[in-house]
Every structure is written in structure tokens, then in C-alpha cells.
Protein backbone atom coordinates (compact mmCIF):
# COMPACT_ATOMS: atom_id res chain seq x y z
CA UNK A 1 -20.44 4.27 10.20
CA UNK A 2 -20.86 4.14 13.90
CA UNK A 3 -24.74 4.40 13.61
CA UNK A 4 -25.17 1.97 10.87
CA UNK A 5 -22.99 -0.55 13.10
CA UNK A 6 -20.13 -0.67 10.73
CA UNK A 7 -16.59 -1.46 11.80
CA UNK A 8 -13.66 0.72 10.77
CA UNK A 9 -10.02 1.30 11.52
CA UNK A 10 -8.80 4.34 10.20
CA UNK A 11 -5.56 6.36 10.27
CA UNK A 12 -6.07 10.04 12.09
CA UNK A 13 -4.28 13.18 11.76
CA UNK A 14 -1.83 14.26 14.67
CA UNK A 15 -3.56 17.81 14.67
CA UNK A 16 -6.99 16.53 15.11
CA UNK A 17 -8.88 17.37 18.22
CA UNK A 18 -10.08 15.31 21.44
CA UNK A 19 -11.62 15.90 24.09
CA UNK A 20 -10.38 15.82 27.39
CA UNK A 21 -11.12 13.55 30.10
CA UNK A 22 -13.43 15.62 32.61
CA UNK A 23 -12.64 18.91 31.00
CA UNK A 24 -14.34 20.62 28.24
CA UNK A 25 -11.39 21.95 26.42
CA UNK A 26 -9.95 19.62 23.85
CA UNK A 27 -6.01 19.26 22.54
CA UNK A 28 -4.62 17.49 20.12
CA UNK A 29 -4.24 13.78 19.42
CA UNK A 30 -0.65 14.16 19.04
CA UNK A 31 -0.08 14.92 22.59
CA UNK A 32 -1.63 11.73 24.09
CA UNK A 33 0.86 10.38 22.58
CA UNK A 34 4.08 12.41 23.29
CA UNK A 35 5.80 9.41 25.34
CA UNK A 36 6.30 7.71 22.29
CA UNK A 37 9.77 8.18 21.60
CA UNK A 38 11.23 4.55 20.22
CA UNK A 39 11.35 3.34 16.91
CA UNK A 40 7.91 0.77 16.75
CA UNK A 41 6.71 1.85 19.98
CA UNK A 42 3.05 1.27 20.45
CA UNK A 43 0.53 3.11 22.94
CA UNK A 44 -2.84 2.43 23.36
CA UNK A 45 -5.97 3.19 25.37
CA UNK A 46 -8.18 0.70 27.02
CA UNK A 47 -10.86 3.57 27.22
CA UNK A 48 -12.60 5.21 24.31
CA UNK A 49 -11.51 8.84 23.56
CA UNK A 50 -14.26 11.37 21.99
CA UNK A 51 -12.94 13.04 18.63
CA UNK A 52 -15.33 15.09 15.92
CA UNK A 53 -18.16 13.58 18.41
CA UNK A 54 -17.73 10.18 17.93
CA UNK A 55 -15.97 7.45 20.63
CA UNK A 56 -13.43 5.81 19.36
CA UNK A 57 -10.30 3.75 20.70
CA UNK A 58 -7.05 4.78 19.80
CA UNK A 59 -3.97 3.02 19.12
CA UNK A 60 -0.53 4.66 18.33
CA UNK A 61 2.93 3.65 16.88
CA UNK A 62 6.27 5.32 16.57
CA UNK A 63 6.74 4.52 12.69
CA UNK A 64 10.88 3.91 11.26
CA UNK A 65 10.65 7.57 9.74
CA UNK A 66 9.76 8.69 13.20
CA UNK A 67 6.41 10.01 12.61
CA UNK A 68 3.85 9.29 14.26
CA UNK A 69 0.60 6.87 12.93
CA UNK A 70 -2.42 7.07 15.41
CA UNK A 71 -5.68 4.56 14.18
CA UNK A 72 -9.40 4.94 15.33
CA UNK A 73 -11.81 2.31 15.58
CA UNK A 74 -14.99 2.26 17.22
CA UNK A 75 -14.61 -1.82 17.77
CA UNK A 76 -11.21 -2.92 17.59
CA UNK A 77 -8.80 -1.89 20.14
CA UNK A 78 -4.97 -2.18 21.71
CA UNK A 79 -2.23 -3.91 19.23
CA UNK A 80 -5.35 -5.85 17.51
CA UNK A 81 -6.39 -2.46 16.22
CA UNK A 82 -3.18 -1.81 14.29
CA UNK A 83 -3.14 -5.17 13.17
CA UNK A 84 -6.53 -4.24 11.60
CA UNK A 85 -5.10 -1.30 10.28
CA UNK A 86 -2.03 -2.88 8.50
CA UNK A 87 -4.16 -5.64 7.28
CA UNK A 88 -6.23 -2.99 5.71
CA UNK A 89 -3.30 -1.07 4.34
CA UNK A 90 -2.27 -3.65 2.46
CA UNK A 91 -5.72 -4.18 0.54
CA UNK A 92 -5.06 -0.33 -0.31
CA UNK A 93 -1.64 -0.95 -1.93
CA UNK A 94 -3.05 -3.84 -3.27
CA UNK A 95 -5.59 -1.53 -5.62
CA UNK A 96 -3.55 1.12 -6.69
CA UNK A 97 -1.29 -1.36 -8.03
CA UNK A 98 -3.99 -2.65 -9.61
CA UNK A 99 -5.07 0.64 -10.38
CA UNK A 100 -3.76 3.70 -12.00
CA UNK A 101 -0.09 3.17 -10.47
CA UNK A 102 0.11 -0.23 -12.10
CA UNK A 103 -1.89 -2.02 -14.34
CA UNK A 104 -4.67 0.64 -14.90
CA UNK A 105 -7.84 -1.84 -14.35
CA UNK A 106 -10.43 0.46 -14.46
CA UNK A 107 -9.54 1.27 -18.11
CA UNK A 108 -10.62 -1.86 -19.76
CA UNK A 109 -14.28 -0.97 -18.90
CA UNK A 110 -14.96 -4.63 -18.47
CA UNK A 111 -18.15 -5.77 -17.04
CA UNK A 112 -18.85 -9.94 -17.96
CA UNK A 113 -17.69 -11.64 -14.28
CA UNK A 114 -16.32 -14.78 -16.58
CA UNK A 115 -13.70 -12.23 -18.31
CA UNK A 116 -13.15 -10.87 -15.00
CA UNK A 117 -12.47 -13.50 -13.61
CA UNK A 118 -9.68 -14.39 -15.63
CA UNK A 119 -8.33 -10.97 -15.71
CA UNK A 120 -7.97 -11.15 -12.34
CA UNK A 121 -6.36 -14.04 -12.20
CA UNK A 122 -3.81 -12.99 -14.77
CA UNK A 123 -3.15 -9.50 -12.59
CA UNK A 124 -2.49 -11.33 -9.64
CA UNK A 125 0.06 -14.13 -10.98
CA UNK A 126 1.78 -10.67 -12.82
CA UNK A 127 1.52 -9.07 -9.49
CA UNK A 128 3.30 -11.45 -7.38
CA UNK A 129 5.95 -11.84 -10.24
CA UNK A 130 6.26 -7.68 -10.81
CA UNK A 131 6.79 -7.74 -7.08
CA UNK A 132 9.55 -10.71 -6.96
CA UNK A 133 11.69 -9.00 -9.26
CA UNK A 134 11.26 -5.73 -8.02
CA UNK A 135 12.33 -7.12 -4.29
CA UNK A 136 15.62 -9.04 -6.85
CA UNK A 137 16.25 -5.63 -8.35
CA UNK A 138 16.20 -3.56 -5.08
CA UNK A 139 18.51 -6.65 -3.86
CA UNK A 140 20.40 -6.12 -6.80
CA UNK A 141 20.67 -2.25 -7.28
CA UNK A 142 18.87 -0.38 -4.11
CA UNK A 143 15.95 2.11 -4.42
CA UNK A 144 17.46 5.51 -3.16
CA UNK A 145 15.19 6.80 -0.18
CA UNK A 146 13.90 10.31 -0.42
CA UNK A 147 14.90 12.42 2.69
CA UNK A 148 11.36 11.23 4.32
CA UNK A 149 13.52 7.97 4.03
CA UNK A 150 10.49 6.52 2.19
CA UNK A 151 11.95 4.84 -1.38
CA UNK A 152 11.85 7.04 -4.43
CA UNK A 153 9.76 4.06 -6.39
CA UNK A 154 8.00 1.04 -4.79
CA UNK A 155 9.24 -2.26 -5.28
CA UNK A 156 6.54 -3.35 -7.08
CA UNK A 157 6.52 -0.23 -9.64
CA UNK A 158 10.77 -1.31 -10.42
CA UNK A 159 9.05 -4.89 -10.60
CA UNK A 160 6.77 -4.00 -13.25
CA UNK A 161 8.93 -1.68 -15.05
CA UNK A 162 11.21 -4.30 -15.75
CA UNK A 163 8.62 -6.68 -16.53
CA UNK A 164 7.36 -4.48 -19.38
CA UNK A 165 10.99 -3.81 -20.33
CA UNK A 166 11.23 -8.20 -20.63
CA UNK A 167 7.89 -8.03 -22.63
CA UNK A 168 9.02 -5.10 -25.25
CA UNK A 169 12.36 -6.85 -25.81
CA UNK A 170 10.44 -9.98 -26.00
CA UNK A 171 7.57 -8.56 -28.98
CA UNK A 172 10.34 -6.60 -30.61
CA UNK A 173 11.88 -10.21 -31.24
CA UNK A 174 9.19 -12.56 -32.28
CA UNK A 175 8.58 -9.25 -34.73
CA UNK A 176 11.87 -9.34 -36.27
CA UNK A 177 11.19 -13.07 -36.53
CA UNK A 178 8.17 -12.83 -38.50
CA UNK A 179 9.51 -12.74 -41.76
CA UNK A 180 11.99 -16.37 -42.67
CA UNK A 181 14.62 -14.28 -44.10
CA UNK A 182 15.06 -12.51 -41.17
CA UNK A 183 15.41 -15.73 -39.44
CA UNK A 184 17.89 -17.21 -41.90
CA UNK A 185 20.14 -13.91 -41.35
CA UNK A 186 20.12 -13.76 -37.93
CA UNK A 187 21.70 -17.54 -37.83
CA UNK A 188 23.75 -16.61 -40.53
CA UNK A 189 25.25 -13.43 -38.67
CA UNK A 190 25.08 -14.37 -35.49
């Protein structure tokens, strides 16, 4: 990427290798940031650090599970880099819930840019709704955190579950509705 000019922010391991500053040994990433010991803590370098060849700035952040997320870029740098970074990670989320965690896009094959197009649209308005009553539901009835502390389901996936719950109830009605006698008894009974 760096020789075709391309501009990246990307997440890098805490074992991962760079070189020192007048010195031809190398240690790892991990300890140039060690004085990170708060909760959202940030570090970064003005200068560019040299790691698997390449120089790169580095940015670092104490995350709420207290582990440690370090981002390279090799044109974005200080608190804009992370910014990058988080801007980024939510385009990831954003496809695998489109993908095979959520609505499993890739499986309808679909190539016309018209039909696409409205598929898309549809995904998105679901998306936003899935998510909405996922956040009401974890309001509701919390998500139980692993020991990582990370939740055992995203809010989204508890969104969409009970979305499809909603539609199954939903078909399973206008089914039993089909036939008029059906209709007759359940105003009769009920």
C-alpha cells in the first residue's frame, strides 16, 4: 500500500516487532506503550516508527477490557489516526451484519444495480430497526458479558433475532387467516 500511495489505518499486534531508535535490535510494540495504564488512555508518536520495513505512525489506547489496541498508518497520525481507525471499524461491523452474521447478502447472488439498489435500501432501514430493538432489549433484559467483558451476543444480532421472531409470529398468523372459517372461529372463540 505504501508504494502504490494508498492510505491505511490498521490495528497491529502487541507482539509485533520495531525497530529501535538508533539501535539495530528491535522489541516489541507493546512496550512503547507500557505507560499506558488508564482506562481510554491514548499515546502517540509524532515520529514514524519502522515495523516489517515499512514507516508507519503509531497511535495507542488503553481499551475498557484493558487491553491494549495499537493502529498504524503511514498518513494519518496522533488522536486523528484512531479516529480513522474507529471510523473504519464501524464500516467492518457494518458488513458482517450485512454479511454472514446477519442478513447473509452474499447469498442472493444478485448482480442487476436497480435490484440492488433496493435491497440495500431495505437492509439498511431493517438494520437500523434490528439495532433499535436490540439496544430496547439489552435496556430491557442485559446481554451477559463473557469474562473478556465483551457481550455474549451483539446488540444488533438480539435486534434481529427478535425481529425474525415478530416476522414468524406475524406469517404464522396471516396463515391461519387464510382460510374464512378460520377467521369466523377465531372471533367466535376468542
Amino acid at each position: 500500500m505504501n508504494k502504490e500511495n494508498i492510505p491505511f489505518c490498521i490495528p497491529i499486534r502487541s507482539n509485533a516487532k520495531v525497530q529501535r531508535k538508533g539501535k539495530q535490535d528491535k522489541m516489541h510494540i507493546s512496550r512503547c506503550f507500557d505507560d499506558l495504564k488508564k482506562i481510554n488512555e491514548i499515546k502517540c508518536f509524532k515520529n514514524r516508527k519502522t515495523i516489517y520495513g515499512n514507516k508507519v505512525y503509531l497511535s495507542g489506547v488503553r481499551l475498557p477490557d484493558k487491553t491494549l489496541l495499537i493502529v498504524a498508518s503511514n498518513t494519518f497520525q496522533g488522536a486523528d489516526l484512531l479516529d480513522k481507525y474507529r471510523q473504519r471499524w464501524q464500516i467492518e461491523m457494518l458488513f458482517s451484519c450485512l454479511k454472514k452474521r446477519g442478513f447473509d447478502l452474499e447469498a442472493t447472488h444478485m448482480t442487476d444495480p436497480v435490484k440492488m439498489e433496493k435491497l440495500f435500501a431495505i437492509l439498511a432501514v431493517t438494520l437500523a430497526w434490528a439495532y433499535v430493538i436490540g439496544r430496547w432489549q439489552h435496556a430491557v433484559n442485559p446481554i451477559k458479558p463473557k469474562s473478556h467483558e465483551r457481550l455474549s451476543q451483539s446488540i444488533f444480532r438480539v435486534g434481529l433475532e427478535q425481529l425474525a421472531k415478530a416476522a414468524m409470529l406475524m406469517m404464522a398468523t396471516l396463515d391461519y387467516f387464510s382460510n374464512p372459517k378460520q377467521v369466523v372461529r377465531f372471533f367466535v372463540v376468542y
